[in-house]
C-alpha atoms as a PDB file:
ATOM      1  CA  UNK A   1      16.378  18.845  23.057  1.00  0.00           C
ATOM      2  CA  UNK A   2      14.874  18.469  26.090  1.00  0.00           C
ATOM      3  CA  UNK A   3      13.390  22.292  26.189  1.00  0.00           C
ATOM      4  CA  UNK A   4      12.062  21.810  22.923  1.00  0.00           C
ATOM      5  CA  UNK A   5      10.394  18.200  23.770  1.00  0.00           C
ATOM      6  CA  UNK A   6       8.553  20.294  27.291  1.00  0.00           C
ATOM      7  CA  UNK A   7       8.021  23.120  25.288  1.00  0.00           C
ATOM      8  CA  UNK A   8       6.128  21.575  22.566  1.00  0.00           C
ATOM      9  CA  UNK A   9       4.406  19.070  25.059  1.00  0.00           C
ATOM     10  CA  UNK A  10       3.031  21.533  27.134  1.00  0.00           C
ATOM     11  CA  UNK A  11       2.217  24.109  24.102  1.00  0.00           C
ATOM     12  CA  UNK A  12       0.883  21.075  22.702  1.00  0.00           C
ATOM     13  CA  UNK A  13      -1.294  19.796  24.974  1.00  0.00           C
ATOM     14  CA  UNK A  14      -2.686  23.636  25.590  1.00  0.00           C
ATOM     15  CA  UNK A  15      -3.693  24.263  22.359  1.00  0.00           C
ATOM     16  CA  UNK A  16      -5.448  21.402  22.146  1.00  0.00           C
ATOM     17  CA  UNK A  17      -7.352  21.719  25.188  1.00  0.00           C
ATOM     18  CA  UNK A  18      -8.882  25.213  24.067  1.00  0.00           C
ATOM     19  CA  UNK A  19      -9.177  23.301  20.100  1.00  0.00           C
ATOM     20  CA  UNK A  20     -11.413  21.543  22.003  1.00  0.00           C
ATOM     21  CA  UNK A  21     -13.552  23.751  24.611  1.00  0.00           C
ATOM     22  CA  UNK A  22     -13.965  25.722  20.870  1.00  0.00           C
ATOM     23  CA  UNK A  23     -15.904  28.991  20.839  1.00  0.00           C
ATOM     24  CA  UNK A  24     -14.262  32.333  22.423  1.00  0.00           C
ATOM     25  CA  UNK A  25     -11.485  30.472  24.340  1.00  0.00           C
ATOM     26  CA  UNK A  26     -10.461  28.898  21.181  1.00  0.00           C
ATOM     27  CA  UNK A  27     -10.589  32.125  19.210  1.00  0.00           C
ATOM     28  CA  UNK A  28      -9.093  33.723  21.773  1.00  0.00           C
ATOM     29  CA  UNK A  29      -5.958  31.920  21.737  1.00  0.00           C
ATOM     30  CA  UNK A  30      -6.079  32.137  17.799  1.00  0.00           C
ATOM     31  CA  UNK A  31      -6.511  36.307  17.932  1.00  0.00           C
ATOM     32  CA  UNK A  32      -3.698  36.519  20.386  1.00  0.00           C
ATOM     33  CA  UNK A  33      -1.237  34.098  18.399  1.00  0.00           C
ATOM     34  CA  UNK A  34      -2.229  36.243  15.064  1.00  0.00           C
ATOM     35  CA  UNK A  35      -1.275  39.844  17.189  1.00  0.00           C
ATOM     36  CA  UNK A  36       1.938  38.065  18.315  1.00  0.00           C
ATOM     37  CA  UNK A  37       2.677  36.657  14.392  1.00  0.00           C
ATOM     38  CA  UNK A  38       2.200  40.038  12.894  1.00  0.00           C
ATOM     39  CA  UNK A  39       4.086  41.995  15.150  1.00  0.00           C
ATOM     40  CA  UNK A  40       7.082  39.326  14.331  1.00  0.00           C
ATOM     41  CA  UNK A  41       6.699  40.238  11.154  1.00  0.00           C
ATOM     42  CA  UNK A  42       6.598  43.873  11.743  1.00  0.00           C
ATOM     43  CA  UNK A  43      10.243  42.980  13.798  1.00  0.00           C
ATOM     44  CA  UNK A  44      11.420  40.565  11.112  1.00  0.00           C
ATOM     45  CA  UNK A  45      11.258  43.762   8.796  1.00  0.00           C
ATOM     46  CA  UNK A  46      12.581  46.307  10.907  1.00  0.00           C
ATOM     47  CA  UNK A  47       9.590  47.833  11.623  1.00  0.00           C
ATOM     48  CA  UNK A  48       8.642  49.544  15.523  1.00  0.00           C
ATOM     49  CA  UNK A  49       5.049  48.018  16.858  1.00  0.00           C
ATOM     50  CA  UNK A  50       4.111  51.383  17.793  1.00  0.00           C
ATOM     51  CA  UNK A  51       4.700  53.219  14.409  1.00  0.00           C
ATOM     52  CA  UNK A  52       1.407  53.889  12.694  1.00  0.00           C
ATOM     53  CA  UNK A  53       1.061  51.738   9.636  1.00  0.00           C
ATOM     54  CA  UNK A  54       2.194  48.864  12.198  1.00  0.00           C
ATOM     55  CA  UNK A  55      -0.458  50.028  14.608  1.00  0.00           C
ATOM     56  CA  UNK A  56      -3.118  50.154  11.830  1.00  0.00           C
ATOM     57  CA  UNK A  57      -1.635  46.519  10.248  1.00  0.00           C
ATOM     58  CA  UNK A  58      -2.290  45.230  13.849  1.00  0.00           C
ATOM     59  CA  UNK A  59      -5.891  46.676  13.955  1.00  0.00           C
ATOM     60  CA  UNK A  60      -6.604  44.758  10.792  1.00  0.00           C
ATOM     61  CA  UNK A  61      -5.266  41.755  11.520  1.00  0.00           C
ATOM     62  CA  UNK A  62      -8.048  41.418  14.196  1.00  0.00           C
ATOM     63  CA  UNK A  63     -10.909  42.306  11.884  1.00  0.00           C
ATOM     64  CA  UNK A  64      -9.361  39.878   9.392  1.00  0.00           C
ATOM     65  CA  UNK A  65      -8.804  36.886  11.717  1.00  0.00           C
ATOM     66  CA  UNK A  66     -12.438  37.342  13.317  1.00  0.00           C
ATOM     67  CA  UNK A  67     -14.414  34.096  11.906  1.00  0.00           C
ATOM     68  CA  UNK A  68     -17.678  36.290  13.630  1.00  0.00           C
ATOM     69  CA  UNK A  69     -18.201  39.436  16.032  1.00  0.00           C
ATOM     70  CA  UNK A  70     -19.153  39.091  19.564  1.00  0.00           C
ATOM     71  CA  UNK A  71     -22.597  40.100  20.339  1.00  0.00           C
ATOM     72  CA  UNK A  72     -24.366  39.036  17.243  1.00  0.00           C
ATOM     73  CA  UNK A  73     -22.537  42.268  15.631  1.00  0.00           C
ATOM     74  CA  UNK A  74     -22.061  42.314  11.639  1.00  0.00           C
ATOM     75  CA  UNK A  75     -18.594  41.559  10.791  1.00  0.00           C
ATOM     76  CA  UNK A  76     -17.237  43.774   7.934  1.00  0.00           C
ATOM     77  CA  UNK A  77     -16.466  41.681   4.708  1.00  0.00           C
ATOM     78  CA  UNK A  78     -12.996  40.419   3.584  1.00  0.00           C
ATOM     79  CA  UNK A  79     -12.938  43.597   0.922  1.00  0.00           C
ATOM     80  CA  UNK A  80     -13.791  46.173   3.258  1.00  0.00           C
ATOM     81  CA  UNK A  81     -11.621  45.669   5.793  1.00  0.00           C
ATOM     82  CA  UNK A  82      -8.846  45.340   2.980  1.00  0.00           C
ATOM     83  CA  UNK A  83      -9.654  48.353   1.382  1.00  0.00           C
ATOM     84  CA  UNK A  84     -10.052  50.083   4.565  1.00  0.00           C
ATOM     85  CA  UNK A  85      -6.545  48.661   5.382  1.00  0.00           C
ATOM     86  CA  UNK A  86      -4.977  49.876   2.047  1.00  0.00           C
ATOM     87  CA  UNK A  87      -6.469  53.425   2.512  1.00  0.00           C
ATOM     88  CA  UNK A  88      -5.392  53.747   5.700  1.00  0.00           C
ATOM     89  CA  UNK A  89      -2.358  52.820   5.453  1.00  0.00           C
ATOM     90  CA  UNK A  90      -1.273  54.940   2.493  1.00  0.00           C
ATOM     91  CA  UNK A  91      -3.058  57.924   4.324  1.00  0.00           C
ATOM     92  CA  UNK A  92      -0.143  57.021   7.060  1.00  0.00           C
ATOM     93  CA  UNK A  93       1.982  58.128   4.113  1.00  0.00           C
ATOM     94  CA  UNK A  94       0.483  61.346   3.761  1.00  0.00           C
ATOM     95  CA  UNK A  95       0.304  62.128   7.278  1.00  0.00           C
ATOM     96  CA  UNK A  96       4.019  61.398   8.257  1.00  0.00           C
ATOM     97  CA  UNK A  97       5.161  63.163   4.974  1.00  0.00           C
ATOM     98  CA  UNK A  98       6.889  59.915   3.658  1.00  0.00           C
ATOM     99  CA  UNK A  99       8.572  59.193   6.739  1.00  0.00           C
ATOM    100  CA  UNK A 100       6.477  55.936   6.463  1.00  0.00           C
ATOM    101  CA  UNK A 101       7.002  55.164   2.511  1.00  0.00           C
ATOM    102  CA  UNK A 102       5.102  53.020   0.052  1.00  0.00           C
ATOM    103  CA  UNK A 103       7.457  50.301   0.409  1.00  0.00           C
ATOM    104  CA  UNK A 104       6.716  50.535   4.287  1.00  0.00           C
ATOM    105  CA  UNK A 105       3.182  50.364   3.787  1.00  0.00           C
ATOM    106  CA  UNK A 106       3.589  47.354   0.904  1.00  0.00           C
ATOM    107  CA  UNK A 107       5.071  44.871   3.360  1.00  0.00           C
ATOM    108  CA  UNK A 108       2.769  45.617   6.318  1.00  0.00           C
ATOM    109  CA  UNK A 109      -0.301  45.263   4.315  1.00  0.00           C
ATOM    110  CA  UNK A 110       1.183  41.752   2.946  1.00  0.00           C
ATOM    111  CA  UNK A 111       1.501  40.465   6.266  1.00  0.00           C
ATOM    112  CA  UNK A 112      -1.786  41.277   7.759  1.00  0.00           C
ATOM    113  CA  UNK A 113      -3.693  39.882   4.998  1.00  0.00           C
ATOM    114  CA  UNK A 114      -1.020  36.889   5.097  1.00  0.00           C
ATOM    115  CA  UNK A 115      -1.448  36.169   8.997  1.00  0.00           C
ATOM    116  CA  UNK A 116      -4.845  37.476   9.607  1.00  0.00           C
ATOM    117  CA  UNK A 117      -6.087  35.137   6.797  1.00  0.00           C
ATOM    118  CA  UNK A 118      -4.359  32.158   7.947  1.00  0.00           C
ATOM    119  CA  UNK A 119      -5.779  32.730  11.146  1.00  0.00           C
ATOM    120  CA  UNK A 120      -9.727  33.301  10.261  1.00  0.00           C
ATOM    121  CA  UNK A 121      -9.463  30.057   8.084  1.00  0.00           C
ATOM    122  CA  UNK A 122      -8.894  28.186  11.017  1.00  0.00           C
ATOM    123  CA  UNK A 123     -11.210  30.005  13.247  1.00  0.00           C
ATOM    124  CA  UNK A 124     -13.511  29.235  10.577  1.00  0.00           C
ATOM    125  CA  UNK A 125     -12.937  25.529  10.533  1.00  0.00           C
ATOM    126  CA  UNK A 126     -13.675  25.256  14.463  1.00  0.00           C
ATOM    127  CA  UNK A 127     -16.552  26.995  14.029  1.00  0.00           C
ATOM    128  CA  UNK A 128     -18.427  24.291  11.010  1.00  0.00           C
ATOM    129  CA  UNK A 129     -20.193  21.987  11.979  1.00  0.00           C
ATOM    130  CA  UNK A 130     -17.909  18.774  13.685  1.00  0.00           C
ATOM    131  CA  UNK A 131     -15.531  21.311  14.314  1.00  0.00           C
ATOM    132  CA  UNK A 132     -13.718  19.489  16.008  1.00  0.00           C
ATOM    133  CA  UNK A 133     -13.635  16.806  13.384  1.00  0.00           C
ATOM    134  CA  UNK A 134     -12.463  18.970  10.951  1.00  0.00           C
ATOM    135  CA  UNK A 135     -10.267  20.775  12.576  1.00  0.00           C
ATOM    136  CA  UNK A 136      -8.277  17.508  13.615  1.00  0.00           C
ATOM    137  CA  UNK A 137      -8.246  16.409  10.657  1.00  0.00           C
ATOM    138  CA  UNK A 138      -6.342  19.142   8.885  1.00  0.00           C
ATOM    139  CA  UNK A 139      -3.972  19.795  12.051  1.00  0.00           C
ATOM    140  CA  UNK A 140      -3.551  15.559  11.841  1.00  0.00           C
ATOM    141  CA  UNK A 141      -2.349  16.267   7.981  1.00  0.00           C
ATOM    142  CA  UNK A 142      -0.205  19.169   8.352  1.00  0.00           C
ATOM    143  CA  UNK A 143       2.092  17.341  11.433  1.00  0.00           C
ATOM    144  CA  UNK A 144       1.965  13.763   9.236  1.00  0.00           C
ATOM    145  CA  UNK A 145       3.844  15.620   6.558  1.00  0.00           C
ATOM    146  CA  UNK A 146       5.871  17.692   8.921  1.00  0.00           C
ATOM    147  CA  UNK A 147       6.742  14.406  10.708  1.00  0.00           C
ATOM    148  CA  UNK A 148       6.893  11.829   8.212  1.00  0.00           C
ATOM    149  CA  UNK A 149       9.358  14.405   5.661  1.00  0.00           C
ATOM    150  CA  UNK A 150      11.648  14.862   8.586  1.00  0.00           C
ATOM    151  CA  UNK A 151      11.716  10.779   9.450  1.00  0.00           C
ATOM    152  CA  UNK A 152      11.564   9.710   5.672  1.00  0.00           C
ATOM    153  CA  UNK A 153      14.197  12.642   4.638  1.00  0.00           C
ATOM    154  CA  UNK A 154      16.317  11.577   7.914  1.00  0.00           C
ATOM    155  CA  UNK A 155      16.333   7.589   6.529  1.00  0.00           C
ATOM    156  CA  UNK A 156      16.768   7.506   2.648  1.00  0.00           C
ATOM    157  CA  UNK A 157      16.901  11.614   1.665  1.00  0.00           C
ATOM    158  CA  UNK A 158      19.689  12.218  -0.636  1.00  0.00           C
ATOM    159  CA  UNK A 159      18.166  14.402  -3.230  1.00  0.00           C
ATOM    160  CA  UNK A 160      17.759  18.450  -2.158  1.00  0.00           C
ATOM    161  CA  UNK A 161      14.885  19.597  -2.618  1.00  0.00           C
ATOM    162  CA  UNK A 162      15.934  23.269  -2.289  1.00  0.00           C
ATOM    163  CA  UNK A 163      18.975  23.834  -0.834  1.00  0.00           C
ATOM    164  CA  UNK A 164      19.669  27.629  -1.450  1.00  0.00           C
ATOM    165  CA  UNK A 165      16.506  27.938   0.763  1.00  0.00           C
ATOM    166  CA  UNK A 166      16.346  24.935   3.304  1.00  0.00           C
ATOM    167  CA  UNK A 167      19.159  23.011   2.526  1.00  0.00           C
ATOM    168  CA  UNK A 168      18.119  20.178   5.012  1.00  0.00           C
ATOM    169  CA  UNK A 169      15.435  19.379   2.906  1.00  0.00           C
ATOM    170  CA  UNK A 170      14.808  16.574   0.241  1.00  0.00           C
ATOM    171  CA  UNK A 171      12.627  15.298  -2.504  1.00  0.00           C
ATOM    172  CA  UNK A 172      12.527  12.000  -0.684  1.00  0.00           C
ATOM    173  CA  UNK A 173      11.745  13.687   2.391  1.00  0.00           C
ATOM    174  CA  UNK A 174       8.844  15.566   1.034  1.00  0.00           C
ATOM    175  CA  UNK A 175       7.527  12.401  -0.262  1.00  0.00           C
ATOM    176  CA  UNK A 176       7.126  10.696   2.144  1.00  0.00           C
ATOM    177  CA  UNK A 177       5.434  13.731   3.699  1.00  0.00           C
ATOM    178  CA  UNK A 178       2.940  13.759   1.597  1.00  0.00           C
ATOM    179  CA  UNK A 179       2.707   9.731   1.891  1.00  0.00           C
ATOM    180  CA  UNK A 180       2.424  10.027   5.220  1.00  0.00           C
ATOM    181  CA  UNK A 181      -0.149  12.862   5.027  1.00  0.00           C
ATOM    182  CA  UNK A 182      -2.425  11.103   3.014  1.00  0.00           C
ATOM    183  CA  UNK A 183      -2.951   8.135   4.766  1.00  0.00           C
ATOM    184  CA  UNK A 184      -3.755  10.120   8.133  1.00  0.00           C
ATOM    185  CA  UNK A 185      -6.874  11.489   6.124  1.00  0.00           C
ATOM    186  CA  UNK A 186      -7.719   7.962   5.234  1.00  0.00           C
ATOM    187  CA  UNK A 187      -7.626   7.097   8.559  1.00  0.00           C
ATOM    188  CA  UNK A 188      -9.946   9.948   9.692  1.00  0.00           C
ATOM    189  CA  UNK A 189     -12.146   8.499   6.745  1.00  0.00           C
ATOM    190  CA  UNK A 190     -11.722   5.197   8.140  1.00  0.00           C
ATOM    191  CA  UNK A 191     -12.659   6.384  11.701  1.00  0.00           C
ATOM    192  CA  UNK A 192     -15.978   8.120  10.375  1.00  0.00           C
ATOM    193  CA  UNK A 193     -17.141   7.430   7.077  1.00  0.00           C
ATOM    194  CA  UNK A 194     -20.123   9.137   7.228  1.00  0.00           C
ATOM    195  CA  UNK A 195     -18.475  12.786   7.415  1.00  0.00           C
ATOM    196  CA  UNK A 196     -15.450  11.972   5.082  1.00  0.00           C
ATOM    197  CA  UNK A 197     -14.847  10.172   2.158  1.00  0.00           C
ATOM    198  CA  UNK A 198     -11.825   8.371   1.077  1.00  0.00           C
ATOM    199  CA  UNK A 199     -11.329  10.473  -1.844  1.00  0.00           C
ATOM    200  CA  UNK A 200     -12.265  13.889   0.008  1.00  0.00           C
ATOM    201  CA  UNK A 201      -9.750  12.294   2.678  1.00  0.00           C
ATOM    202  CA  UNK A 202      -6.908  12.167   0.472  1.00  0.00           C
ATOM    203  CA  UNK A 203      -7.235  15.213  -1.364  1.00  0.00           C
ATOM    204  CA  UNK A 204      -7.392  17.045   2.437  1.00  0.00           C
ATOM    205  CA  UNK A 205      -3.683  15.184   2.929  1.00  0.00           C
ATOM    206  CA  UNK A 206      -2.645  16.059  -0.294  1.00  0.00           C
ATOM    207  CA  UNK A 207      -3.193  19.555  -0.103  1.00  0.00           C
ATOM    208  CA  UNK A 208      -1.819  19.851   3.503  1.00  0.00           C
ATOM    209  CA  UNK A 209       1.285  18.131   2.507  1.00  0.00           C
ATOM    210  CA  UNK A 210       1.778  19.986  -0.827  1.00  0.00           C
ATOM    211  CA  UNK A 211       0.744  23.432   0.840  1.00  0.00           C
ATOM    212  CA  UNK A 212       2.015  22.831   4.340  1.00  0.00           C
ATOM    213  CA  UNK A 213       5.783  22.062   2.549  1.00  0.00           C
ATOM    214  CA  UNK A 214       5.323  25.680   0.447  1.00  0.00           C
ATOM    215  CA  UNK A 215       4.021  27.670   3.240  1.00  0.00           C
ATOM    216  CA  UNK A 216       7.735  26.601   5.472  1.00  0.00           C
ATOM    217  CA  UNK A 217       9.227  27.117   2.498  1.00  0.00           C
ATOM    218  CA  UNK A 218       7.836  30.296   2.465  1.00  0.00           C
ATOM    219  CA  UNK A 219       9.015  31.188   6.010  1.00  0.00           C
ATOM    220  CA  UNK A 220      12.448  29.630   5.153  1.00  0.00           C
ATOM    221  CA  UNK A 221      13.230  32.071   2.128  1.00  0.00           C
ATOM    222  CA  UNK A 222      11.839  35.071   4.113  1.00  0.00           C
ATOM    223  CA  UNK A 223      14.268  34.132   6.832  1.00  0.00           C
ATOM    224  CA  UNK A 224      17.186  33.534   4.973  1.00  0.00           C
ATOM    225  CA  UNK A 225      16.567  37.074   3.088  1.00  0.00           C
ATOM    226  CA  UNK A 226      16.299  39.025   6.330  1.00  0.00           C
ATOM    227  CA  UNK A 227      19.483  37.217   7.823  1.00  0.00           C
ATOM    228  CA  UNK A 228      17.303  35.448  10.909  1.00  0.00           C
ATOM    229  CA  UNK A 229      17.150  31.831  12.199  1.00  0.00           C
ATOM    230  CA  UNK A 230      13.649  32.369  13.641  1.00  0.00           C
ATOM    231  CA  UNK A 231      10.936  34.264  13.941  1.00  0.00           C
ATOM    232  CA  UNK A 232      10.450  34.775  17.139  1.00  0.00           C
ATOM    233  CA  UNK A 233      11.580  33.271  20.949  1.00  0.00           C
ATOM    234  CA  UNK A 234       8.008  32.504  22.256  1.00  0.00           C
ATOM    235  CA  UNK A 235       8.373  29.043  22.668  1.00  0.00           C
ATOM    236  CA  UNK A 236      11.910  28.015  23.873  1.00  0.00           C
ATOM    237  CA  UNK A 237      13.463  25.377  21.141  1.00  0.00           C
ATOM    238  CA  UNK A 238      10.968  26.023  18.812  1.00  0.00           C
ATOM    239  CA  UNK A 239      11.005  29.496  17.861  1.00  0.00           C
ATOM    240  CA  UNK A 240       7.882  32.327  17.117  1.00  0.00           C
ATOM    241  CA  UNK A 241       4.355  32.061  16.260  1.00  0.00           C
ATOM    242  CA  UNK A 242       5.247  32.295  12.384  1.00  0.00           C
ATOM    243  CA  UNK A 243       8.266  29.319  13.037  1.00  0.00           C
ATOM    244  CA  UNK A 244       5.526  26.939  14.584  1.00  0.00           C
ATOM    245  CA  UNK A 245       2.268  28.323  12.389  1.00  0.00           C
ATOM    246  CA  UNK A 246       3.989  28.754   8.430  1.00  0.00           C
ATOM    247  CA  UNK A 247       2.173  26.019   7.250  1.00  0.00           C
ATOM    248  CA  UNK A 248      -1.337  26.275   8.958  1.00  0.00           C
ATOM    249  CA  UNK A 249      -0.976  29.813   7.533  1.00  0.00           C
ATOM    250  CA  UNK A 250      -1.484  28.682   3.997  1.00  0.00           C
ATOM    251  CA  UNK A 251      -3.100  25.118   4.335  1.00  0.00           C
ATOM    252  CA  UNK A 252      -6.274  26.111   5.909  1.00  0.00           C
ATOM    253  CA  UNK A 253      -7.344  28.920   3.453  1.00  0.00           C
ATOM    254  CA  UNK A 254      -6.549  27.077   0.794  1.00  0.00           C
ATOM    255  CA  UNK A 255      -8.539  23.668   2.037  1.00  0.00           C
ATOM    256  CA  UNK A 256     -11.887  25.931   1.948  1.00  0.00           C
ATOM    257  CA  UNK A 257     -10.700  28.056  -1.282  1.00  0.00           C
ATOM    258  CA  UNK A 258     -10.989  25.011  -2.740  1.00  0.00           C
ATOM    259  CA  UNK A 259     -14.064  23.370  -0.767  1.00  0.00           C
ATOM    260  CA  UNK A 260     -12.786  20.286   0.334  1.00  0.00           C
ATOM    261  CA  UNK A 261     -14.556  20.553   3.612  1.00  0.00           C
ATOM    262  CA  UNK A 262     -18.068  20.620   2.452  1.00  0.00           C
ATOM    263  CA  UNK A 263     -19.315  16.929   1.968  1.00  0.00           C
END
């Protein structure tokens, strides 16, 4: 316990101090964590990071998690890059003469538009105007329904929510979650009305806590299928990139999919 609490402190604490300095530090970090997600997936399904179709998936993943190029270069659009990636990639099948096969191919393609998605969206959200703002407020939602299922489940959960997946989890637990999610957007409301309204704020901790609950559930089937615990060993006690990041994955895209961070 005491690994995981200076682990996540000093992760913590890290992240947030490039959230904040924004720009190419920020991005930065956010590139590198999406290189180190995908090539836990690539390892989750068995898959070498030097093989081709990884090496392409990899490759794409950047392009995809890019909110803008550097130098005031175009950036290709969302279907070009995927296109590109789904040529390439079943050109790698034609090349190695089925040594890499279609189903190869299938799952690496599904993971870089899976991580290098989740990763743009919340380049993306740094990059609006009040950034910052923003930004908070979406990582404040996600960990108040992370937090406030694991307290509220802990206290009076009794009911499993899905227990051939995550058996520790329960209805009452996600509850609360999303209880607990909503009222830290009306808080950011609270704090600055003029940028967020109370209905806009509670739809933002809605989402998260619906979304953010789906996206580790997600993680947790994926897990349980390949026979793993975690994803990954980058941060001691609290597993890979993917363990730490399921949620974000899915919340931010689907906060501006739906426009709830336009006022």
């Amino acid at each position: 316990m005491g690994q995981r609490i200076v682990t996540g402190v000093v992760a913590g604490a890290a992240f947030l101090g490039l959230l904040v300095a924004g720009g190419w530090y920020y991005t930065g970090l956010l590139l590198l964590l999406a290189l180190i997600g995908y090539w836990e997936y690539a390892r989750l399904n068995g898959q070498a990071w030097n093989r081709l179709d990884v090496l392409i998936g990899f490759a794409a993943v950047l392009l995809i998690a890019l909110p803008r190029m550097p130098f005031d270069w175009d950036l290709p659009s969302f279907t070009t890059v995927t296109w590109v990636l789904m040529f390439a990639l079943l050109c790698g099948t034609v090349f190695s003469k089925n040594r890499i096969q279609l189903e190869h191919v299938s799952v690496m393609f599904l993971g870089a538009v899976y991580v290098g998605t989740g990763f743009h969206f919340m380049a993306l959200t740094r990059d609006l105007d009040h950034g910052i703002f923003w930004s908070a407020l979406v990582f404040a939602c996600i960990w108040a329904s992370d937090a406030g299922a694991y307290f509220v489940g802990k206290a009076i959960g009794r009911t499993k929510l899905w227990p051939a997946i995550s058996p520790n989890k329960t209805i009452e637990g996600a509850l609360g979650g999303l209880a607990i999610a909503v009222i830290a957007g009306l808080i950011f409301a609270f704090c600055n009305p003029d940028w967020l309204g109370y209905g806009q704020a509670a739809l933002i901790g809605l989402t998260a806590a619906v979304a953010g609950q789906l996206g580790d559930l997600v993680q947790s089937a994926y897990k349980r299928f390949r026979g793993v615990k975690d994803s990954g060993q980058l941060l001691p006690g609290h597993g890979g990139v993917l363990d730490r990041t399921d949620s974000w994955l899915i919340v931010f895209p689907l906060i501006h999919l739906l426009g709830l961070l336009t006022l």
